[in-house]
PDB file of N, CA and C in Angstrom:
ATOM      1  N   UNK A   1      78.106  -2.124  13.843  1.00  0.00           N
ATOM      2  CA  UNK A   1      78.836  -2.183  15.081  1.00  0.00           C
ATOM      3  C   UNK A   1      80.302  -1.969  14.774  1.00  0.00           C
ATOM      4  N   UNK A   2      81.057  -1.048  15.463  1.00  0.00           N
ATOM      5  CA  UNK A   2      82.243  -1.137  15.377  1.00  0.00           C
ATOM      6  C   UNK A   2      83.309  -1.990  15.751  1.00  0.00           C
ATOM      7  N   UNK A   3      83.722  -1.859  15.585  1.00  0.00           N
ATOM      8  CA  UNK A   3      85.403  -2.860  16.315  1.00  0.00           C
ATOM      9  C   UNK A   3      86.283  -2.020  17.161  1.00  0.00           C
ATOM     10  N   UNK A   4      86.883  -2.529  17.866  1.00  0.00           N
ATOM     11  CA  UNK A   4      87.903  -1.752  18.762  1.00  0.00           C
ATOM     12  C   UNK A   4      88.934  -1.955  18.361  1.00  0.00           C
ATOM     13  N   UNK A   5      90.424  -1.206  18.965  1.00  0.00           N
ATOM     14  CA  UNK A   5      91.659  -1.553  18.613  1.00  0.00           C
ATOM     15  C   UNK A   5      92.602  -1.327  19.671  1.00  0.00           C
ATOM     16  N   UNK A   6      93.310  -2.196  19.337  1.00  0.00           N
ATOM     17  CA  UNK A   6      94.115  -2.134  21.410  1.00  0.00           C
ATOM     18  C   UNK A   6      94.550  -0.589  21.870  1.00  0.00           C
ATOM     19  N   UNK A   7      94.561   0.701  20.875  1.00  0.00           N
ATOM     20  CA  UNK A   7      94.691   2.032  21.362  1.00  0.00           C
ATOM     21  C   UNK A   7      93.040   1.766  22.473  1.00  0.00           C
ATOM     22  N   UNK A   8      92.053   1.518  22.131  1.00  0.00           N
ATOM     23  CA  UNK A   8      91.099   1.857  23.138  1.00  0.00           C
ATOM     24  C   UNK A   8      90.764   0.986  23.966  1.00  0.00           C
ATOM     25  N   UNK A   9      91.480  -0.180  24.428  1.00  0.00           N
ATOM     26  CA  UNK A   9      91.422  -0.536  25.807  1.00  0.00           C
ATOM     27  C   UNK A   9      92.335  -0.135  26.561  1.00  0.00           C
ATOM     28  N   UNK A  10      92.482  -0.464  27.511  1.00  0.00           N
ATOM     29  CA  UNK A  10      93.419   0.605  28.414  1.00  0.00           C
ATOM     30  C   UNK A  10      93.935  -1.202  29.661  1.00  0.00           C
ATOM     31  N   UNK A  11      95.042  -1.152  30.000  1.00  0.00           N
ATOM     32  CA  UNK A  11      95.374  -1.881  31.065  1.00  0.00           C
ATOM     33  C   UNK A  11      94.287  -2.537  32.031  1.00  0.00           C
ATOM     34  N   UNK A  12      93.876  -3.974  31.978  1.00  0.00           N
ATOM     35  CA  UNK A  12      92.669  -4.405  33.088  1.00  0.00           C
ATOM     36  C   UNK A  12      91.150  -4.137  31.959  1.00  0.00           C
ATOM     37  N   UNK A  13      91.718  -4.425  30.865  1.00  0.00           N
ATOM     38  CA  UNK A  13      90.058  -4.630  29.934  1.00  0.00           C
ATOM     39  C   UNK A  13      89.566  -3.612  29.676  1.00  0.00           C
ATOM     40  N   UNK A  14      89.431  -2.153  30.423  1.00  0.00           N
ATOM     41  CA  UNK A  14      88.793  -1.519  30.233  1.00  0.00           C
ATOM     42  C   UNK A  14      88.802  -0.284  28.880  1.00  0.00           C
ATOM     43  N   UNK A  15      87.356   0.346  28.220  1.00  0.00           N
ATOM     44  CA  UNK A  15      87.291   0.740  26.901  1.00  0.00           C
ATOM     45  C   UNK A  15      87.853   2.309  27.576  1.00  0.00           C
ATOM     46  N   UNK A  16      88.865   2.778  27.073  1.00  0.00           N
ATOM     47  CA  UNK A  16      89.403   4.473  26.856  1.00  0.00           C
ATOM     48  C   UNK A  16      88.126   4.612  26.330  1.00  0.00           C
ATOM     49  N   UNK A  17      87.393   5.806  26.854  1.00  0.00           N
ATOM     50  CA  UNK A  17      86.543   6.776  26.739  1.00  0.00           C
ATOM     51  C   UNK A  17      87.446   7.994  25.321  1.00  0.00           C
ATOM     52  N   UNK A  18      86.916   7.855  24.932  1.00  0.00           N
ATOM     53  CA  UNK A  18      87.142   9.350  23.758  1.00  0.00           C
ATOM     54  C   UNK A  18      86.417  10.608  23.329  1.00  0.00           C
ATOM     55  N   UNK A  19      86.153  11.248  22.863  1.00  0.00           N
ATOM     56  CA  UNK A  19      85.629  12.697  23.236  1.00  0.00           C
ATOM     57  C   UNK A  19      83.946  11.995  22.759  1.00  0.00           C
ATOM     58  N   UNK A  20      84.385  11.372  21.601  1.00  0.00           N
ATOM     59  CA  UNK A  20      83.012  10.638  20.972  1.00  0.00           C
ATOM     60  C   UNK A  20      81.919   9.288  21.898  1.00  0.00           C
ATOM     61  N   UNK A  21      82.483   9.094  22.680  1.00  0.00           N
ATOM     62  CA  UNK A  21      82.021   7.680  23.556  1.00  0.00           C
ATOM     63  C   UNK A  21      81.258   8.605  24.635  1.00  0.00           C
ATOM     64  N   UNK A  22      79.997   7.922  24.483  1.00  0.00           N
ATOM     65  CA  UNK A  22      78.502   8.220  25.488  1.00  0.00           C
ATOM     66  C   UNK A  22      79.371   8.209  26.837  1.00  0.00           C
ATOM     67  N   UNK A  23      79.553   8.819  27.739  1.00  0.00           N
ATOM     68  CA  UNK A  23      79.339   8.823  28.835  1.00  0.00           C
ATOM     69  C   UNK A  23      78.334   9.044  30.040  1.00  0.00           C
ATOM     70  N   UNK A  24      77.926   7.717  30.586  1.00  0.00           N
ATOM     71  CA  UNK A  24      76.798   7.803  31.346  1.00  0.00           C
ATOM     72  C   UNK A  24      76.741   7.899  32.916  1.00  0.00           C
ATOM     73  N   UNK A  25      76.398   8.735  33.684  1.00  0.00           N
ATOM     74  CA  UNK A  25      76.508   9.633  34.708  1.00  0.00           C
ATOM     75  C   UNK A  25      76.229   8.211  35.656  1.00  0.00           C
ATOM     76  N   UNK A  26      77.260   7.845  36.694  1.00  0.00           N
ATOM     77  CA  UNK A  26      76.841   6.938  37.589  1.00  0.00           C
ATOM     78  C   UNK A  26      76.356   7.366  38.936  1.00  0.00           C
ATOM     79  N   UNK A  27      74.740   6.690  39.635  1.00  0.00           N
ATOM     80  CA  UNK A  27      74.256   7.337  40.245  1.00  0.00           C
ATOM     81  C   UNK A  27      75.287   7.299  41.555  1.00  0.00           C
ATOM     82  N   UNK A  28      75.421   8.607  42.648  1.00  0.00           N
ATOM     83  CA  UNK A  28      76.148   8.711  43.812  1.00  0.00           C
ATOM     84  C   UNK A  28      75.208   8.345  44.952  1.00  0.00           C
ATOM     85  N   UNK A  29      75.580   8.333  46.094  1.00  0.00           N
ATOM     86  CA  UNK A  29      75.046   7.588  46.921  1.00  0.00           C
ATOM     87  C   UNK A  29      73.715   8.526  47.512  1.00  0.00           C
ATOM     88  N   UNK A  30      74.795  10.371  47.085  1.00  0.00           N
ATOM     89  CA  UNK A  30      73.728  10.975  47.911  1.00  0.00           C
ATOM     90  C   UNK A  30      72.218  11.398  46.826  1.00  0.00           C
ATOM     91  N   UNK A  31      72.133  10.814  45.756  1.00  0.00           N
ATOM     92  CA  UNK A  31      71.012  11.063  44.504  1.00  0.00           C
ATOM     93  C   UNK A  31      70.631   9.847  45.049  1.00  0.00           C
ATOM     94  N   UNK A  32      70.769   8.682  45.270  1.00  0.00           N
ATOM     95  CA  UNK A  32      69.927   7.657  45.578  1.00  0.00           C
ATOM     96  C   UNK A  32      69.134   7.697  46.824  1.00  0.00           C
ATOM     97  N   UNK A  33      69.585   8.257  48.042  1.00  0.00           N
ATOM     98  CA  UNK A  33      69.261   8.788  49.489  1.00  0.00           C
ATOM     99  C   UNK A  33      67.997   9.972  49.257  1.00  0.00           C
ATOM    100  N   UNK A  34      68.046  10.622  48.002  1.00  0.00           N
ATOM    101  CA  UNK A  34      67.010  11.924  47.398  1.00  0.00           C
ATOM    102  C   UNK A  34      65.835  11.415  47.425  1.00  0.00           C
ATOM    103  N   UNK A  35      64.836  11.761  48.817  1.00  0.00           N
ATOM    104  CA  UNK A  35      63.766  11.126  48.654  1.00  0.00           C
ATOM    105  C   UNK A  35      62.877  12.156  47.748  1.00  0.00           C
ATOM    106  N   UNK A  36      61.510  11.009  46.872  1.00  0.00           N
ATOM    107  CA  UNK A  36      61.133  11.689  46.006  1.00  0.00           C
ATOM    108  C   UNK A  36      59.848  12.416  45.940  1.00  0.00           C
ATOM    109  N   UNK A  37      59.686  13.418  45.721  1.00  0.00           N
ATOM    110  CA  UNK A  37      58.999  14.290  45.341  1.00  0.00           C
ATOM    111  C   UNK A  37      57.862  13.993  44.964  1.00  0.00           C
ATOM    112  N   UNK A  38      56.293  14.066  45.972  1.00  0.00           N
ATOM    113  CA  UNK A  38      55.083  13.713  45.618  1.00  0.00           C
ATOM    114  C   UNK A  38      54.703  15.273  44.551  1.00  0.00           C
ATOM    115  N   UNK A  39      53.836  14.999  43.722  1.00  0.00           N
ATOM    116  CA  UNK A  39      53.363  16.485  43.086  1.00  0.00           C
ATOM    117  C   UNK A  39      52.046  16.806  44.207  1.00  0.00           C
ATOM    118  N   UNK A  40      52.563  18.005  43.781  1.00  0.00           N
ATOM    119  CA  UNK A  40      51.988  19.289  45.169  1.00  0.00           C
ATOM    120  C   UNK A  40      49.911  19.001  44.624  1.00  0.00           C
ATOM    121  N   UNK A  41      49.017  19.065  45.884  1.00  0.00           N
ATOM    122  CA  UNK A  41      47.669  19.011  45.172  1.00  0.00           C
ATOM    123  C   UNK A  41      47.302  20.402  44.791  1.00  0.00           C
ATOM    124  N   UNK A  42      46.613  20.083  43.634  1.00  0.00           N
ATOM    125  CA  UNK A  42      45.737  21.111  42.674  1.00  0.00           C
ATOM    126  C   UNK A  42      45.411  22.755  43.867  1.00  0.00           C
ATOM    127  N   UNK A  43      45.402  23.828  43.697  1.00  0.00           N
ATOM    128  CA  UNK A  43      45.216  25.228  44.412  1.00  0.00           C
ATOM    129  C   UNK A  43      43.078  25.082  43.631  1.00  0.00           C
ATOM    130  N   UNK A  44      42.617  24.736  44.873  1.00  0.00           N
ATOM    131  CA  UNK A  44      41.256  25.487  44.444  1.00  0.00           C
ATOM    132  C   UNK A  44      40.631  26.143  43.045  1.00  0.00           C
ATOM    133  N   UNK A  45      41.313  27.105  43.417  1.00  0.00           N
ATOM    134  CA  UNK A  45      41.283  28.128  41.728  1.00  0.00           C
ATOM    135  C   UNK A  45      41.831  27.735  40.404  1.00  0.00           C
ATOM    136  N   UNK A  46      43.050  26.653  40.663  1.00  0.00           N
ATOM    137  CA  UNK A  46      43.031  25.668  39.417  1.00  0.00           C
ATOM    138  C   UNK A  46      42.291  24.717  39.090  1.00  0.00           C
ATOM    139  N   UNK A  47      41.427  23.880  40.427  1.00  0.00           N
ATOM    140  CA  UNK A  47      40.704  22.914  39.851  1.00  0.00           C
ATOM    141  C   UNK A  47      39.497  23.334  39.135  1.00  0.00           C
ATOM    142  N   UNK A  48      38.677  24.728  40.021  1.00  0.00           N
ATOM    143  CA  UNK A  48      38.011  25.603  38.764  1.00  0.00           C
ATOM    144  C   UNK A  48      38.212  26.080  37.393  1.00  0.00           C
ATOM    145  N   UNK A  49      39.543  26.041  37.316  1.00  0.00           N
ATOM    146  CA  UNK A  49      39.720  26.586  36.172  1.00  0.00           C
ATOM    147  C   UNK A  49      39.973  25.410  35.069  1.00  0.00           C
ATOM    148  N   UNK A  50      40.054  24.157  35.353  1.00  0.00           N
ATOM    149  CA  UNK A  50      40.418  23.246  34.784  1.00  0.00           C
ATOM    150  C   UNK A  50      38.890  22.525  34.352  1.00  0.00           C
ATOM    151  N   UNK A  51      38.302  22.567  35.668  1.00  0.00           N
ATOM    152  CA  UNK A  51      36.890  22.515  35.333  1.00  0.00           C
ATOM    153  C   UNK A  51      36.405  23.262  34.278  1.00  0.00           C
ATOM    154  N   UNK A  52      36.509  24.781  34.605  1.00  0.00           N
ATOM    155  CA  UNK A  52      35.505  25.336  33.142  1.00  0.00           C
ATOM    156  C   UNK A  52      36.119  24.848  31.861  1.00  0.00           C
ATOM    157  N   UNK A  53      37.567  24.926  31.695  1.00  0.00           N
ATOM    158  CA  UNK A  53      37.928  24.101  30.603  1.00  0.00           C
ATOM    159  C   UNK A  53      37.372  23.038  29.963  1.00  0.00           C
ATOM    160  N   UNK A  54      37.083  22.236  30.486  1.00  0.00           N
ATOM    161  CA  UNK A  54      36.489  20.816  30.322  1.00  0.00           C
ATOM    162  C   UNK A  54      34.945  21.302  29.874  1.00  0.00           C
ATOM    163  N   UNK A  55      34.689  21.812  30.700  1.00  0.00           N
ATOM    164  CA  UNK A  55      33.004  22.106  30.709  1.00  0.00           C
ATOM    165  C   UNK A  55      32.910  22.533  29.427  1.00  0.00           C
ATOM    166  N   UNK A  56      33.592  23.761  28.760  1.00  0.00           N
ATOM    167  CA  UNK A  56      33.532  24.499  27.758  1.00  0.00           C
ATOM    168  C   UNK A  56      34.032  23.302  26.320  1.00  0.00           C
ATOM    169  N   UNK A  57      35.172  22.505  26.840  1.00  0.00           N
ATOM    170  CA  UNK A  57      35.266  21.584  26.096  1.00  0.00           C
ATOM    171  C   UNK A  57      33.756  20.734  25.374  1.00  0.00           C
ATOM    172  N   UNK A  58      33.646  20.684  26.374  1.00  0.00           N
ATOM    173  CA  UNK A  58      32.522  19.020  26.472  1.00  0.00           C
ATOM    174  C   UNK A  58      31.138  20.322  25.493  1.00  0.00           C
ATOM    175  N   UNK A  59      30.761  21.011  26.118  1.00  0.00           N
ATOM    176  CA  UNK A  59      30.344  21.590  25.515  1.00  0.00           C
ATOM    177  C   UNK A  59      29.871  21.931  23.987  1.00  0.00           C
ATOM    178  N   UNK A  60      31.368  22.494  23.201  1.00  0.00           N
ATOM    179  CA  UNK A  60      31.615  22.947  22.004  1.00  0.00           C
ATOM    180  C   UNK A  60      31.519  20.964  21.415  1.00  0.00           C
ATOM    181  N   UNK A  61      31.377  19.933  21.680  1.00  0.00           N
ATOM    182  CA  UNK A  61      31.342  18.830  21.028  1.00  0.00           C
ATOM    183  C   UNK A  61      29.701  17.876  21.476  1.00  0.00           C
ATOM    184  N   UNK A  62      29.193  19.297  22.121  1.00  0.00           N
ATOM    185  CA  UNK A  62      27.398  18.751  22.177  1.00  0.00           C
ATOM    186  C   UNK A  62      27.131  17.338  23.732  1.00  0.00           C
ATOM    187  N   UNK A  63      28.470  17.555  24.536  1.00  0.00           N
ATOM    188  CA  UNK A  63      27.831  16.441  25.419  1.00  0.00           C
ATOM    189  C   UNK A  63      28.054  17.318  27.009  1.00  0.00           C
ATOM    190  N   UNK A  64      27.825  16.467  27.841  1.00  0.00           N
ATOM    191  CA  UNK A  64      28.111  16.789  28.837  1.00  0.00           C
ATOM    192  C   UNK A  64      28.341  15.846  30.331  1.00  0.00           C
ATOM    193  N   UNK A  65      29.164  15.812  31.082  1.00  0.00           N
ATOM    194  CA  UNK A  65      29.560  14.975  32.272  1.00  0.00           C
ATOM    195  C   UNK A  65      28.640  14.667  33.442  1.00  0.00           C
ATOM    196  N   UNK A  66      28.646  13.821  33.813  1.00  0.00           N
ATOM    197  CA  UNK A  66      27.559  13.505  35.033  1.00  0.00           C
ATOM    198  C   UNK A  66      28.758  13.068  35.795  1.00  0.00           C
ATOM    199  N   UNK A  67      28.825  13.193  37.245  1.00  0.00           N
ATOM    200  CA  UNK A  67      29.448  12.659  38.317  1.00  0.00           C
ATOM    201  C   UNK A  67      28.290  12.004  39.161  1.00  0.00           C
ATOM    202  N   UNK A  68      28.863  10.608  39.760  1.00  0.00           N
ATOM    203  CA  UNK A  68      28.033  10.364  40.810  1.00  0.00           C
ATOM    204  C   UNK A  68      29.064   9.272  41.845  1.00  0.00           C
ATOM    205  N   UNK A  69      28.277   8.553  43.095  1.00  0.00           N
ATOM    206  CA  UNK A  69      29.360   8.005  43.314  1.00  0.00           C
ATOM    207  C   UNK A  69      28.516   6.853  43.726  1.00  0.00           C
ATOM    208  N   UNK A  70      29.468   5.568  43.390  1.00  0.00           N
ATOM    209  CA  UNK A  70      28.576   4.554  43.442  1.00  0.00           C
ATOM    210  C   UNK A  70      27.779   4.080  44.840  1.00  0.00           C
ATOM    211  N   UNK A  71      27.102   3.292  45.812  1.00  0.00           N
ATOM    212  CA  UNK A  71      26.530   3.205  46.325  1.00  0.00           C
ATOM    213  C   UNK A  71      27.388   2.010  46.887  1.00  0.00           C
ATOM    214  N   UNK A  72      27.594   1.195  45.641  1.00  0.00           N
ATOM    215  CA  UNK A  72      28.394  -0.253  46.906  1.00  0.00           C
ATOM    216  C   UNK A  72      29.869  -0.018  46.919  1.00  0.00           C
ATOM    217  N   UNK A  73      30.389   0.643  46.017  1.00  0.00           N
ATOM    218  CA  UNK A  73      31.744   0.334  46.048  1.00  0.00           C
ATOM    219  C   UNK A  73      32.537   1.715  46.416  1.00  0.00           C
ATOM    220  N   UNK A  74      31.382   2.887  46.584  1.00  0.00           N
ATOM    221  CA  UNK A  74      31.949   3.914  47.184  1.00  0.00           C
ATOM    222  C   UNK A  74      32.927   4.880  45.875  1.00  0.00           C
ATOM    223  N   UNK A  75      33.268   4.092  44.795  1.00  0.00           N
ATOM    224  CA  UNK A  75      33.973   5.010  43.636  1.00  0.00           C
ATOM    225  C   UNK A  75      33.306   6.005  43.082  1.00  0.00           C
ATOM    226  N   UNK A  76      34.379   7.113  42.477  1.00  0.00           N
ATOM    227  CA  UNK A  76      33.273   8.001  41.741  1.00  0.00           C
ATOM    228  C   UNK A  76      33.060   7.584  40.375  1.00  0.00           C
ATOM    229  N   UNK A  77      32.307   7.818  39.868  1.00  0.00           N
ATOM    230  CA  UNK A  77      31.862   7.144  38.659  1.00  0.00           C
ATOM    231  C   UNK A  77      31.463   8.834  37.403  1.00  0.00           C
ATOM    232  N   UNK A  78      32.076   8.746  36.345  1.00  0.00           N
ATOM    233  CA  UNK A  78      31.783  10.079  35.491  1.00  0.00           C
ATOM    234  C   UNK A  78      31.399   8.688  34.397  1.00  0.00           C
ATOM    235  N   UNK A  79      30.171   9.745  33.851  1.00  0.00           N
ATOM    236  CA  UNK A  79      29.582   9.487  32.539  1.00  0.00           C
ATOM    237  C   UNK A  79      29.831  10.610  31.803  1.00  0.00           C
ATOM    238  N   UNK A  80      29.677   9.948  30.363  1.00  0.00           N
ATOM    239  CA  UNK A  80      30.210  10.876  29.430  1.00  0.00           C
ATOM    240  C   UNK A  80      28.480  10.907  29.252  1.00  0.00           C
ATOM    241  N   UNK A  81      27.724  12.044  28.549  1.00  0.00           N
ATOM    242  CA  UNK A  81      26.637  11.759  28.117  1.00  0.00           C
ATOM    243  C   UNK A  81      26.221  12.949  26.647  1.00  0.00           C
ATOM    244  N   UNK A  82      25.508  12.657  25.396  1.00  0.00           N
ATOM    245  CA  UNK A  82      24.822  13.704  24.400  1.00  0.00           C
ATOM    246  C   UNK A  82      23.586  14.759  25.310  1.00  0.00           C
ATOM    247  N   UNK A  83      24.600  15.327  25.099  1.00  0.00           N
ATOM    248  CA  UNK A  83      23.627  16.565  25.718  1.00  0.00           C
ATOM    249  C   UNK A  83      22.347  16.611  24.600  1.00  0.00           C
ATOM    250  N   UNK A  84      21.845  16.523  23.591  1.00  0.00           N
ATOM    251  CA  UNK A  84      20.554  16.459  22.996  1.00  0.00           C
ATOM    252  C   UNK A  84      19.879  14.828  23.268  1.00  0.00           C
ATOM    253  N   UNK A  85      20.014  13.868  23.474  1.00  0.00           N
ATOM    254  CA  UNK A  85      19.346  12.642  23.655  1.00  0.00           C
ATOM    255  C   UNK A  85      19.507  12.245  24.920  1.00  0.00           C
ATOM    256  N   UNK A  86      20.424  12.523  25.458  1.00  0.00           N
ATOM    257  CA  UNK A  86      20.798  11.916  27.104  1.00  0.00           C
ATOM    258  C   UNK A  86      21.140  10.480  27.143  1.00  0.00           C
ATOM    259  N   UNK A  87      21.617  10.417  25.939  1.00  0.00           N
ATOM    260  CA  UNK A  87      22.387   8.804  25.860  1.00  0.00           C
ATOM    261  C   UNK A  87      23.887   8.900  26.196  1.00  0.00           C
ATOM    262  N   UNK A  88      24.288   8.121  27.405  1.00  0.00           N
ATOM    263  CA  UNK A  88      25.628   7.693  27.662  1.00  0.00           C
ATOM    264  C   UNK A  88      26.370   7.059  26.770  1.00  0.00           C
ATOM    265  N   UNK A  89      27.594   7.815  26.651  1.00  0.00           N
ATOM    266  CA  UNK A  89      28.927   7.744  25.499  1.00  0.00           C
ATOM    267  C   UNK A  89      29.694   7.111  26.242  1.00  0.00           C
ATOM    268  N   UNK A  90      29.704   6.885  27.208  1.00  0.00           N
ATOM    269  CA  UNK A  90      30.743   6.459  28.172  1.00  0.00           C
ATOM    270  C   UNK A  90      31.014   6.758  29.407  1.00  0.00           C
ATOM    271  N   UNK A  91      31.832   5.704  30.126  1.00  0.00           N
ATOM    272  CA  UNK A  91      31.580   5.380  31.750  1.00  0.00           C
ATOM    273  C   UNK A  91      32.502   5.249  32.380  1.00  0.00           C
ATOM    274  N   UNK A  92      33.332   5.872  33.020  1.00  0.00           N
ATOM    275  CA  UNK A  92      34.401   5.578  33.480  1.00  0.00           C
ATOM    276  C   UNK A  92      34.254   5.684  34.952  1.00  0.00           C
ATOM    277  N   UNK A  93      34.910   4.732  35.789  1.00  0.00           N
ATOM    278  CA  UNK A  93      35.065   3.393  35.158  1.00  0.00           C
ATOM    279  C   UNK A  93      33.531   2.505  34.105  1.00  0.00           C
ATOM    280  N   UNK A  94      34.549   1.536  33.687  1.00  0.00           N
ATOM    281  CA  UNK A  94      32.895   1.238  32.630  1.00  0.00           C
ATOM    282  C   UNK A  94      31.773   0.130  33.182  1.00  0.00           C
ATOM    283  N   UNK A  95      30.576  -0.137  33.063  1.00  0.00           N
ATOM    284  CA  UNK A  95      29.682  -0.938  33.859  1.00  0.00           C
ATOM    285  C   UNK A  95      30.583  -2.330  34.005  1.00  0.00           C
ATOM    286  N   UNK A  96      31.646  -2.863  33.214  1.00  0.00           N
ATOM    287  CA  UNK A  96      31.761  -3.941  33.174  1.00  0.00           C
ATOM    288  C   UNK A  96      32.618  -4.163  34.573  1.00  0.00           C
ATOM    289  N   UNK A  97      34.131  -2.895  34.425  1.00  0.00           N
ATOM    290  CA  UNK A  97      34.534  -3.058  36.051  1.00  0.00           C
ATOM    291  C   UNK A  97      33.749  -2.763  36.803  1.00  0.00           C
ATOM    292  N   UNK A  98      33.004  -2.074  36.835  1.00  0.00           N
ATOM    293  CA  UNK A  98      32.325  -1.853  38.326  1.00  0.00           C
ATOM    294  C   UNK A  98      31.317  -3.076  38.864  1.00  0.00           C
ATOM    295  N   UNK A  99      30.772  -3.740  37.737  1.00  0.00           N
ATOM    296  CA  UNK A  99      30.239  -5.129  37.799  1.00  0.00           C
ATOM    297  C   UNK A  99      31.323  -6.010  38.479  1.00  0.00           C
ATOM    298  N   UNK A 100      32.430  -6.339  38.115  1.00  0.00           N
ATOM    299  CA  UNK A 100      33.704  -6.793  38.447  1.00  0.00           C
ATOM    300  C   UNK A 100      34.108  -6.660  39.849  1.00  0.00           C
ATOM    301  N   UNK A 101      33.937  -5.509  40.072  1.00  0.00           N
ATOM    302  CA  UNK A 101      34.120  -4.968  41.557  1.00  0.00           C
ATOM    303  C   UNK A 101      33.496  -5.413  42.564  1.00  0.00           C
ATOM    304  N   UNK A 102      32.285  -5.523  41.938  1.00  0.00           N
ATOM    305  CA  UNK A 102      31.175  -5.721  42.941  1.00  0.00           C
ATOM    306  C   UNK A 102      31.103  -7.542  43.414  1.00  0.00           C
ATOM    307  N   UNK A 103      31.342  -8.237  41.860  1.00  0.00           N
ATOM    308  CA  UNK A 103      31.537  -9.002  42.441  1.00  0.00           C
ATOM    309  C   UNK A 103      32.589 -10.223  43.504  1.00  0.00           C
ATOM    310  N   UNK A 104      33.850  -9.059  43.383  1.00  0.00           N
ATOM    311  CA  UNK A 104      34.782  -9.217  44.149  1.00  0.00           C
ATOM    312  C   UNK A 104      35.045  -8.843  45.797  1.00  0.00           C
ATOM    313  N   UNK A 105      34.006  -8.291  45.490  1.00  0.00           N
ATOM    314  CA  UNK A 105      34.068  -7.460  46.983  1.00  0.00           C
ATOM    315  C   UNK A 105      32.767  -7.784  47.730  1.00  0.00           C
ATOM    316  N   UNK A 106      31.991  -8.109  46.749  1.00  0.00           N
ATOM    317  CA  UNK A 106      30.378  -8.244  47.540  1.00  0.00           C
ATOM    318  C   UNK A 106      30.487  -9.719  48.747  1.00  0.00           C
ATOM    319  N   UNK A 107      29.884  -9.561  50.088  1.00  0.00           N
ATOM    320  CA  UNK A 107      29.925 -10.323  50.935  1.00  0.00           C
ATOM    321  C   UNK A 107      29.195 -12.005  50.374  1.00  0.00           C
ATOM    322  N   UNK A 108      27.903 -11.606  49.522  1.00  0.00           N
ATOM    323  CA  UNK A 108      27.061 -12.546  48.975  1.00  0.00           C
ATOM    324  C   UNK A 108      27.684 -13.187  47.655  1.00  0.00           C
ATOM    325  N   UNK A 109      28.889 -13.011  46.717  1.00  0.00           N
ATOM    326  CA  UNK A 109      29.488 -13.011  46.208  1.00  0.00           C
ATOM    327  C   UNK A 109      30.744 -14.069  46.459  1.00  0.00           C
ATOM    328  N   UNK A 110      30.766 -14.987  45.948  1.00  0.00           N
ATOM    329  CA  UNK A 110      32.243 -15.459  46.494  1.00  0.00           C
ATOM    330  C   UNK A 110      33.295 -15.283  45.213  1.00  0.00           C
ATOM    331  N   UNK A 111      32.968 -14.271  43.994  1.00  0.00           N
ATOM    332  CA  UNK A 111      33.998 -15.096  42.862  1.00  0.00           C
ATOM    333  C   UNK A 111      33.847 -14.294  41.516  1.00  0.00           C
ATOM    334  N   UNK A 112      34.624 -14.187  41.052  1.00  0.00           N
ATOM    335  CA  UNK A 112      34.539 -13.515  38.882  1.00  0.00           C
ATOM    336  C   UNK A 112      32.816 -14.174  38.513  1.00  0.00           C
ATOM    337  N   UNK A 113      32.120 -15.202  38.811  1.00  0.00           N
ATOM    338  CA  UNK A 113      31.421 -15.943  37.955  1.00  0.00           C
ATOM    339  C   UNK A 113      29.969 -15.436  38.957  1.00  0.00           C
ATOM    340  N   UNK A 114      28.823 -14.825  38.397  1.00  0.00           N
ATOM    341  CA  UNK A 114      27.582 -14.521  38.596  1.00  0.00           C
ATOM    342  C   UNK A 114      27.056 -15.818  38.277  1.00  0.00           C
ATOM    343  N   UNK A 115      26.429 -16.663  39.366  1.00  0.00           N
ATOM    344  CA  UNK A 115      25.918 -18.079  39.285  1.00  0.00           C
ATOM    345  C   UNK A 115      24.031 -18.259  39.505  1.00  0.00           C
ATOM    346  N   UNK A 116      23.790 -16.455  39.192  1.00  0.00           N
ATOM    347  CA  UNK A 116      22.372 -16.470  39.297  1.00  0.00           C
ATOM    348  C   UNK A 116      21.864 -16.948  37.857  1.00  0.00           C
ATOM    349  N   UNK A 117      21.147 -17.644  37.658  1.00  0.00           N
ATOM    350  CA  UNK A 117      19.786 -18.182  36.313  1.00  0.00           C
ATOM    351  C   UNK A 117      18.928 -17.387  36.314  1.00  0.00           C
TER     352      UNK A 117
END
């Protein structure tokens, strides 16, 4: 850490700026008023194309994606799955939230804790 020397304060406390001292841009009233910018949705022909990507991905590493959508909670649900055994690699979201979900939301349900034996 450096030290200062009364050349770099200036009258009323404040540090003289020098060619070397960070100067940091203070926001103006009309950048704060800048409302912000949602990102624009996907064009059709990109979400295809992003798709075959993936597809071709998933592919070249032997598995492949299942979409479905759940039944109580209305989410979509992707499985990862081995395209030679048809064993699920993964669940997103994973059985445990969607268990979670259900029991937060379910009418018969009051709570985190499954109190069936």
């Amino acid at each position: 850490m450096s030290r200062l020397d009364a050349s770099q304060v200036e009258a009323g406390g404040e540090i003289a700026r020098s060619p070397r001292s960070p100067s940091f841009p203070q926001p103006t009233a009309a950048a704060e008023a800048t409302p912000v910018r949602q990102p624009a949705e996907p064009s059709t022909e990109e979400v295809k194309r992003a798709a075959q990507q993936l597809e071709t991905y998933m592919q070249s590493m032997n598995r492949y994606l299942e979409f479905r959508i759940d039944e109580d909670s209305g989410r979509t649900v992707v499985t990862v799955k081995d395209k030679n055994t048809g064993e699920t690699i993964r669940q997103i979201p994973s059985e445990e939230i969607m268990r979670l979900a259900h029991n937060l939301g379910g009418k018969a349900h009051t709570g985190l804790i499954d109190q069936t034996v």
